[in-house]
C-alpha atoms as a PDB file:
ATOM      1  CA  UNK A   1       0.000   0.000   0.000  1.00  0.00           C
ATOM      2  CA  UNK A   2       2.665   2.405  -0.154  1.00  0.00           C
ATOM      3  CA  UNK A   3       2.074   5.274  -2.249  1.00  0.00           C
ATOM      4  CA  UNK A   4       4.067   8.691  -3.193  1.00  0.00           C
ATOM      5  CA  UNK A   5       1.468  11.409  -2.458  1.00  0.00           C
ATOM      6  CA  UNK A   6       3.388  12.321   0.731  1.00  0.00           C
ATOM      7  CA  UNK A   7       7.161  10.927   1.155  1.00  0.00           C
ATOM      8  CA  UNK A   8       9.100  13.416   3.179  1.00  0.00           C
ATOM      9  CA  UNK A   9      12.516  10.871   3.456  1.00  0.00           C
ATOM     10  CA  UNK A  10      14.671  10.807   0.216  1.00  0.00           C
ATOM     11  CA  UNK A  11      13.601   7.439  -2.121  1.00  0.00           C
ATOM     12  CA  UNK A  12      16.004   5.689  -1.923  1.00  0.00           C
ATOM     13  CA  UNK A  13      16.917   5.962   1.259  1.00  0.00           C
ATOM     14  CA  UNK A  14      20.334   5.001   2.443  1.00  0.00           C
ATOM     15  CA  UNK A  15      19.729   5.546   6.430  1.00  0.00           C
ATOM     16  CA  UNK A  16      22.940   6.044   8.637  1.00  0.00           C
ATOM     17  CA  UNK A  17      22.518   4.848  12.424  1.00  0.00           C
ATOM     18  CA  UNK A  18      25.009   6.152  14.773  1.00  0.00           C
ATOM     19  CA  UNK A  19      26.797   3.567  16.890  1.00  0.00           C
ATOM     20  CA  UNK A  20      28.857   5.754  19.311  1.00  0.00           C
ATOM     21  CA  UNK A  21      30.466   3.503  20.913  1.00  0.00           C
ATOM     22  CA  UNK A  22      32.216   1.798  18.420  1.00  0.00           C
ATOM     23  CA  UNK A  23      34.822   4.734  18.748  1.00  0.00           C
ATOM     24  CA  UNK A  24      37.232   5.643  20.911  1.00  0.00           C
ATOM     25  CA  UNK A  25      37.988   9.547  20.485  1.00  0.00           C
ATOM     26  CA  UNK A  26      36.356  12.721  20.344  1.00  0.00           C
ATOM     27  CA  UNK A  27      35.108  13.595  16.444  1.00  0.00           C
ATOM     28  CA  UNK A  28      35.658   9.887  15.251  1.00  0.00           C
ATOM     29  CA  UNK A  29      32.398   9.688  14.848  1.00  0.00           C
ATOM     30  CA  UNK A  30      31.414  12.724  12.860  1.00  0.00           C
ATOM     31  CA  UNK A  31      34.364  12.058  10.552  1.00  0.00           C
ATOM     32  CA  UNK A  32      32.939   9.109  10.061  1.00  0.00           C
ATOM     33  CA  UNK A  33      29.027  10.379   9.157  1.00  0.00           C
ATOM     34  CA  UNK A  34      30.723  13.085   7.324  1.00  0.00           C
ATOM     35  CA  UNK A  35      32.353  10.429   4.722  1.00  0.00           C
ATOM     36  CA  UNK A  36      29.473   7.894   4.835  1.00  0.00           C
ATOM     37  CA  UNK A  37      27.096  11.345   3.575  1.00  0.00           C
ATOM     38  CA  UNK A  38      29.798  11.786   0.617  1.00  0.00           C
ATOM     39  CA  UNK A  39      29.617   7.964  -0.036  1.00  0.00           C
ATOM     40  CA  UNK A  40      25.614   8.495  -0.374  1.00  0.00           C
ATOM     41  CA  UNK A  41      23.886   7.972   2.905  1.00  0.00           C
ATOM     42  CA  UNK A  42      20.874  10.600   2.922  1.00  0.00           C
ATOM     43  CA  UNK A  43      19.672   9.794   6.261  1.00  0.00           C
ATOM     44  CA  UNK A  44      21.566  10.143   9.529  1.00  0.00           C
ATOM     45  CA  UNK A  45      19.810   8.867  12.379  1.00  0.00           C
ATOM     46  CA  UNK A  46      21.540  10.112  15.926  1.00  0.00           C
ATOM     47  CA  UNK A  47      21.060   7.154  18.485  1.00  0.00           C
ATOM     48  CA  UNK A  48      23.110   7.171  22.119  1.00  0.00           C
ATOM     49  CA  UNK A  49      21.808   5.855  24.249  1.00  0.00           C
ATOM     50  CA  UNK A  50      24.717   5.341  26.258  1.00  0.00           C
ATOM     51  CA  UNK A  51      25.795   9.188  26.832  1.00  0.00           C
ATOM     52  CA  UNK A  52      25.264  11.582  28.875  1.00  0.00           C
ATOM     53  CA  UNK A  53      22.461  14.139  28.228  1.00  0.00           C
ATOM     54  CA  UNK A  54      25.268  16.989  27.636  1.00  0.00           C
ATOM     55  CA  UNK A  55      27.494  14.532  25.838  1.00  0.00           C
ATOM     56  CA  UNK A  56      24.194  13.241  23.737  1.00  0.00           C
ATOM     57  CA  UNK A  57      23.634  17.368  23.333  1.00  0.00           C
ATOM     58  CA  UNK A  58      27.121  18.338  21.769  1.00  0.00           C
ATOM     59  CA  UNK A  59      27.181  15.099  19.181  1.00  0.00           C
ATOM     60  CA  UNK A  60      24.134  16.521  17.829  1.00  0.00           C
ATOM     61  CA  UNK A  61      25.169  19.658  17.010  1.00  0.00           C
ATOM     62  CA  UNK A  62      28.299  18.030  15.962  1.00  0.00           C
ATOM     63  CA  UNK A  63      26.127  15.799  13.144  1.00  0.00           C
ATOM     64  CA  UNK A  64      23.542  18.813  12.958  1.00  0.00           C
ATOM     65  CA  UNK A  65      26.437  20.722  11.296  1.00  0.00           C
ATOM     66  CA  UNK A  66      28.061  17.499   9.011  1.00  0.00           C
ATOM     67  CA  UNK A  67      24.332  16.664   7.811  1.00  0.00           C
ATOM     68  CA  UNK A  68      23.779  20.162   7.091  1.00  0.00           C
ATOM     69  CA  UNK A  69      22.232  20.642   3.663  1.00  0.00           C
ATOM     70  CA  UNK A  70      23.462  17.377   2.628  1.00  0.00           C
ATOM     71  CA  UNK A  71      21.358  14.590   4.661  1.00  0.00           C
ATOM     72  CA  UNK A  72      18.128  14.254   6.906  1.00  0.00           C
ATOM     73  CA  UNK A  73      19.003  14.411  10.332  1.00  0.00           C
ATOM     74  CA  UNK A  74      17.194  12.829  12.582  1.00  0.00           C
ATOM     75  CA  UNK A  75      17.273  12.309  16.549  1.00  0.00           C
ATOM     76  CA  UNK A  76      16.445   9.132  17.973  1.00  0.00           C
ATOM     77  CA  UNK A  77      13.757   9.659  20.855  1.00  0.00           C
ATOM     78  CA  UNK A  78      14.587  12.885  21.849  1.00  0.00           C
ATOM     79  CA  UNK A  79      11.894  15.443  19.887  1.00  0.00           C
ATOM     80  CA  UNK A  80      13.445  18.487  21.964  1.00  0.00           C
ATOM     81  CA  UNK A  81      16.651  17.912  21.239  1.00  0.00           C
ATOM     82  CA  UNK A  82      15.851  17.589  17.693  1.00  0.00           C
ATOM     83  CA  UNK A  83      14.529  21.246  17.805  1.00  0.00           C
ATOM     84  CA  UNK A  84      17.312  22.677  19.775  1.00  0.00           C
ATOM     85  CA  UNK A  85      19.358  21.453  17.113  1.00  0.00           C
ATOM     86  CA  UNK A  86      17.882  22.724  14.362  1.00  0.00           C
ATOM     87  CA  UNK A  87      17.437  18.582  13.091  1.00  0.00           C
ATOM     88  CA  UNK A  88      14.981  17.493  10.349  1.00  0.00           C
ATOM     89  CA  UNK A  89      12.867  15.167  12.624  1.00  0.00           C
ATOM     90  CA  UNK A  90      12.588  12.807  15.526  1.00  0.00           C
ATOM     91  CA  UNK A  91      12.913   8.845  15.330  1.00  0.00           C
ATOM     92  CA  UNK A  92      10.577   6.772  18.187  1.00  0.00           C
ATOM     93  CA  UNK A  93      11.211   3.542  19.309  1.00  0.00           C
ATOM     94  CA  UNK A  94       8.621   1.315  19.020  1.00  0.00           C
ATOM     95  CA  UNK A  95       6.758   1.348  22.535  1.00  0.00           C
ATOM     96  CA  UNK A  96       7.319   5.262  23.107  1.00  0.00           C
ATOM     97  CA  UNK A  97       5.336   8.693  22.769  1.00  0.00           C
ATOM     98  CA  UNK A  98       2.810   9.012  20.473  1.00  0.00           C
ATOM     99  CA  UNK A  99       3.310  10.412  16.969  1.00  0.00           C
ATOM    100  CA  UNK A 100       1.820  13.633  18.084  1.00  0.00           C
ATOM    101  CA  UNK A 101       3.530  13.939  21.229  1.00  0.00           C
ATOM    102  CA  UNK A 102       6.168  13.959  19.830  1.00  0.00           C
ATOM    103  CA  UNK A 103       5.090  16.396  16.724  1.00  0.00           C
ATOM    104  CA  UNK A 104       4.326  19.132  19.473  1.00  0.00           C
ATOM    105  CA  UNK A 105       7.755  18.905  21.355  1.00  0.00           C
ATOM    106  CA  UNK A 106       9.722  18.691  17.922  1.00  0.00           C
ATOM    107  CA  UNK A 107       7.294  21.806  16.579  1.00  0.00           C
ATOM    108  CA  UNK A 108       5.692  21.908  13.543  1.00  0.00           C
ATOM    109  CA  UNK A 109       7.054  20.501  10.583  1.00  0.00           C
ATOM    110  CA  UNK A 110       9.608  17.864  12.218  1.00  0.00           C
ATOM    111  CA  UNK A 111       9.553  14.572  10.169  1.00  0.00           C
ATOM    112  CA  UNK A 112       8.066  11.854  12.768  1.00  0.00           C
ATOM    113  CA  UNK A 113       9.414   8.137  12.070  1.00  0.00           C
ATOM    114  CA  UNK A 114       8.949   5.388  14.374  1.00  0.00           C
ATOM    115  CA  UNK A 115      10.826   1.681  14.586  1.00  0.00           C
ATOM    116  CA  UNK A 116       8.324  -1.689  13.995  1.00  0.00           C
ATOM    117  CA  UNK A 117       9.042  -5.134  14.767  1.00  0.00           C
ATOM    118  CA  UNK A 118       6.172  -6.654  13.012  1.00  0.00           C
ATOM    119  CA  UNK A 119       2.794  -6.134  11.357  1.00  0.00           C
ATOM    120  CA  UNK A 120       0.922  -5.315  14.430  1.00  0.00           C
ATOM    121  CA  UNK A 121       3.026  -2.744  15.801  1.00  0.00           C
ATOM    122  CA  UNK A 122       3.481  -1.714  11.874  1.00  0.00           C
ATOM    123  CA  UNK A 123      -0.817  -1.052  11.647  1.00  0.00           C
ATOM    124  CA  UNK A 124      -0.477   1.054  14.895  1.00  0.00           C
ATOM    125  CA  UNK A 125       1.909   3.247  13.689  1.00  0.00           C
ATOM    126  CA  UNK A 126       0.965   4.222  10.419  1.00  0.00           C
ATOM    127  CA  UNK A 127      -2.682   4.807  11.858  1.00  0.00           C
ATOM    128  CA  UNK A 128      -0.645   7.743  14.191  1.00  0.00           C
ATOM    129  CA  UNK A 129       0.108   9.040  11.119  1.00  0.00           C
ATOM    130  CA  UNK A 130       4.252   8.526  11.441  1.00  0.00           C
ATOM    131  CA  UNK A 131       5.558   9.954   8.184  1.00  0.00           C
ATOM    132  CA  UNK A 132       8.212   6.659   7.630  1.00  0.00           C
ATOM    133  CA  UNK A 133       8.492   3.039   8.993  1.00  0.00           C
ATOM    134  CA  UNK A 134      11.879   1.586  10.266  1.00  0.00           C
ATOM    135  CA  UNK A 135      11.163  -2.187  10.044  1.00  0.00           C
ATOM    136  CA  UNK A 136      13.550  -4.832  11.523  1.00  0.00           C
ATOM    137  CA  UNK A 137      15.683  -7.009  12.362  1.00  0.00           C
ATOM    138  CA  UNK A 138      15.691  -8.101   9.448  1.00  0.00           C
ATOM    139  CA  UNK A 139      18.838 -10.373   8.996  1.00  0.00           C
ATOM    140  CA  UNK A 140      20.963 -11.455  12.265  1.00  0.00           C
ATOM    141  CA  UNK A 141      22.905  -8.025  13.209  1.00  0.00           C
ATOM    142  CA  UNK A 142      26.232  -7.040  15.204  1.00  0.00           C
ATOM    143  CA  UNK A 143      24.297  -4.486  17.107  1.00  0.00           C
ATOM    144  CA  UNK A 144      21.459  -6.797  18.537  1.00  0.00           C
ATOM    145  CA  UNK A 145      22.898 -10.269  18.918  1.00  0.00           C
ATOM    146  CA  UNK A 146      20.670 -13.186  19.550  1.00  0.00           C
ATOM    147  CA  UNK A 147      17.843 -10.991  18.291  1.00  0.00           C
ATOM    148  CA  UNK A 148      15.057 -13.036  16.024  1.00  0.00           C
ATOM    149  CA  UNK A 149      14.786 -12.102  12.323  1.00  0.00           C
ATOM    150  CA  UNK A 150      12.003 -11.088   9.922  1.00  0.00           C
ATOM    151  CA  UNK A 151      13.615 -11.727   6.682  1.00  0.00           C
ATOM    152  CA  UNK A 152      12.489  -9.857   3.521  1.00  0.00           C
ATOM    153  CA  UNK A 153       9.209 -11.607   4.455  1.00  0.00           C
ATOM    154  CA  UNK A 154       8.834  -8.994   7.487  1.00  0.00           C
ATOM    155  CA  UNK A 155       9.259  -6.085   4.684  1.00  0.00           C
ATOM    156  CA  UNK A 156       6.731  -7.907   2.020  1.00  0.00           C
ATOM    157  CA  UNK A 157       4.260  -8.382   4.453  1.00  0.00           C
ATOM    158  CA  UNK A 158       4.362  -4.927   6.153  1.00  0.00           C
ATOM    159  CA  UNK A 159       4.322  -2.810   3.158  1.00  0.00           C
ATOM    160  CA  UNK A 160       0.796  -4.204   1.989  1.00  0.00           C
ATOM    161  CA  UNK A 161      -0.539  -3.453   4.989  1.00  0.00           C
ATOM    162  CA  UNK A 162       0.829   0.318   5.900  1.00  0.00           C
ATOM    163  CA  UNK A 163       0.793   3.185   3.306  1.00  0.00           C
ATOM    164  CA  UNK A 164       4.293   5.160   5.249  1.00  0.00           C
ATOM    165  CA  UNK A 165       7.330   4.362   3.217  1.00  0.00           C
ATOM    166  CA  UNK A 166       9.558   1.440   4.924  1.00  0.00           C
ATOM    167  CA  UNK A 167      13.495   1.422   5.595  1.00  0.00           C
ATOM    168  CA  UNK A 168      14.655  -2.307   6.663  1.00  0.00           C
ATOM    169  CA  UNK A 169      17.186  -2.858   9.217  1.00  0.00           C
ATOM    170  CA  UNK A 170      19.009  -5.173  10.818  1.00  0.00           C
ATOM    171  CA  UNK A 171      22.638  -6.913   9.351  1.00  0.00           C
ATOM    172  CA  UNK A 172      21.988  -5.082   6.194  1.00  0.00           C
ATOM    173  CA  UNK A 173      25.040  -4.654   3.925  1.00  0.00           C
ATOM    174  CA  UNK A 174      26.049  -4.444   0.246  1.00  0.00           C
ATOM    175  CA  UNK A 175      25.237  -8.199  -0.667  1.00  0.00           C
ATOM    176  CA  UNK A 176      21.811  -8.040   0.948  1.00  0.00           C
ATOM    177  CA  UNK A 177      20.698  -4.598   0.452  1.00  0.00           C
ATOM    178  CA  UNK A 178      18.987  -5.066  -3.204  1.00  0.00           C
ATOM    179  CA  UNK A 179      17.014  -7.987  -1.064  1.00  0.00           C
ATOM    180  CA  UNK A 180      15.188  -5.524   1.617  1.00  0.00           C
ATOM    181  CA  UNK A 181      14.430  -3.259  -1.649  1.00  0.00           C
ATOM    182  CA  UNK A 182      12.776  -5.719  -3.727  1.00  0.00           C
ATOM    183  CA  UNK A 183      10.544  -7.025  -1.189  1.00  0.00           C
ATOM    184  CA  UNK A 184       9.308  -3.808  -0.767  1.00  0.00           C
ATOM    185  CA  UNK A 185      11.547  -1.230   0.804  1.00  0.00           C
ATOM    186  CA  UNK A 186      11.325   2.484   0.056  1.00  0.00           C
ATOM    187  CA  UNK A 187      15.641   2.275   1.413  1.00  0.00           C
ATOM    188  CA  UNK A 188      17.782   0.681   4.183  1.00  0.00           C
ATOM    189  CA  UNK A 189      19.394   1.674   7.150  1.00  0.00           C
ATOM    190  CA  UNK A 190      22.614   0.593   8.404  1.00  0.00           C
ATOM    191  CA  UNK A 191      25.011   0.653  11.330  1.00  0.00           C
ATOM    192  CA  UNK A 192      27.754  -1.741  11.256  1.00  0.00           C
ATOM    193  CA  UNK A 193      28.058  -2.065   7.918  1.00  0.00           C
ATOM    194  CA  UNK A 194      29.118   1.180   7.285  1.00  0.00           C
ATOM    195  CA  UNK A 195      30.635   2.417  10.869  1.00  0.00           C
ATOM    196  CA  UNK A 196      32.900  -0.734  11.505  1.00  0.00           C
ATOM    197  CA  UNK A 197      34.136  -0.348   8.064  1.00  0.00           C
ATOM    198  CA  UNK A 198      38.093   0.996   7.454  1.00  0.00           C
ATOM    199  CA  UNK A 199      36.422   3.285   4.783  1.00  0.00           C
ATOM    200  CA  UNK A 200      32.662   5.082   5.691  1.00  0.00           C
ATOM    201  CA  UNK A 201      32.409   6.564   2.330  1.00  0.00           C
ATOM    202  CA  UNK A 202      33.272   3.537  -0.147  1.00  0.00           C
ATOM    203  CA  UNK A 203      31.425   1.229   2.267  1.00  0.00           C
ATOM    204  CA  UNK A 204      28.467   3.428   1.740  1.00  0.00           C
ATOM    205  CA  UNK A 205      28.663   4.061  -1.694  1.00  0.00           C
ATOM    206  CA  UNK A 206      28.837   0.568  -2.146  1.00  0.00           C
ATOM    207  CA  UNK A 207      25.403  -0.067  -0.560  1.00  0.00           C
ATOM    208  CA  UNK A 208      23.745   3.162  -2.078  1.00  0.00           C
ATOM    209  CA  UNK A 209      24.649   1.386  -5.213  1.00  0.00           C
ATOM    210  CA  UNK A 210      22.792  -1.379  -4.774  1.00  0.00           C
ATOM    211  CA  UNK A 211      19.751  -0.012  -3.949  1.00  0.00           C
ATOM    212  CA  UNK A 212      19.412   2.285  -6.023  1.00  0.00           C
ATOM    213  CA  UNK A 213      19.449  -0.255  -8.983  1.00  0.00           C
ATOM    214  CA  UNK A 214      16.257  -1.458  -7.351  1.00  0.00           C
ATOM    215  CA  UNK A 215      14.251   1.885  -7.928  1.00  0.00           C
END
């Protein structure tokens, strides 16, 4: 059921999730975003959970100035902080705020998307009015070890259901990525695949590639 009357994410979309902690110094991690954005992601989602509220505070202005006029930025489950920093929208996890909770502490015009694990929570969403889906885990992942899997099937079966565009995640890469597309996926969002790579930018490039061949 997805349709293109009202897609405020890029299509495709090539979704950058911050991992934090998989570096050790201060501005790692924006180097990092900054080369995965020139590689092609279009999408940078801010997610840390681990830091402190001041530390969480300074990254994002750190990626609110590398995104800048080059990718979405979004803040994961922090609406406030994604209007003090001037960010494109506010990510929710699954069981969190509703959509329009979160619209009024964002302010108007802040992109609202929202995490799924399956159909059910998929229907709820979408009927909040969430502008984009992030569906997952979709194959097994670094980041959530142990964690059960959808498949493609998880994307297939969602997107008849929901009309907001969908991004699959979970152990997507460059082999898999054209996968998550062709069952159904408006894009893809990645962590590890890009992050833990020795090169952001050709790592992402390589995986922008491949989906967009599926558009």
């Amino acid at each position: 059921m997805n349709s293109d009357t009202h897609n405020p994410i890029p299509k495709p979309t090539l979704c950058l999730v911050t991992a934090p902690d998989l570096f050790d110094k201060p501005g790692e991690l924006a180097k990092a975003v900054d080369e995965a954005v020139s590689g092609g992601v279009n999408m940078v989602q801010l997610r840390g959970k681990n830091l402190s509220p001041d530390g969480l505070a300074a990254l994002a202005r750190e990626l609110a100035q590398v995104t800048s006029d080059r990718a979405l930025f979004i803040i994961n489950g922090n609406p406030e902080l994604a209007a003090l920093c001037n960010a494109d929208g506010a990510h929710l996890p699954e069981r969190a705020m509703a959509a329009d909770d979160a619209r009024r502490r964002a302010g108007r015009g802040m992109i609202i998307g929202r995490s799924v694990h399956g159909i059910s929570a998929a229907r709820s969403a979408a009927a909040e009015g969430v502008d984009y889906l992030i569906a997952g885990t979709i194959f097994s992942s670094p980041s959530h070890p142990g964690m059960s899997t959808g498949g493609v099937g998880m994307i297939n079966s969602i997107v008849h259901e929901v009309n907001p565009p969908i991004i699959g995640i979970g152990g997507i890469n460059a082999e898999n990525a054209a996968e998550v597309m062709q069952a159904g996926a408006e894009g893809v969002a990645c962590i590890s695949a890009i992050l833990a790579s020795d090169n952001p930018r050709a790592a992402a490039a390589s995986i922008a590639k491949a989906i967009s061949r599926c558009t």
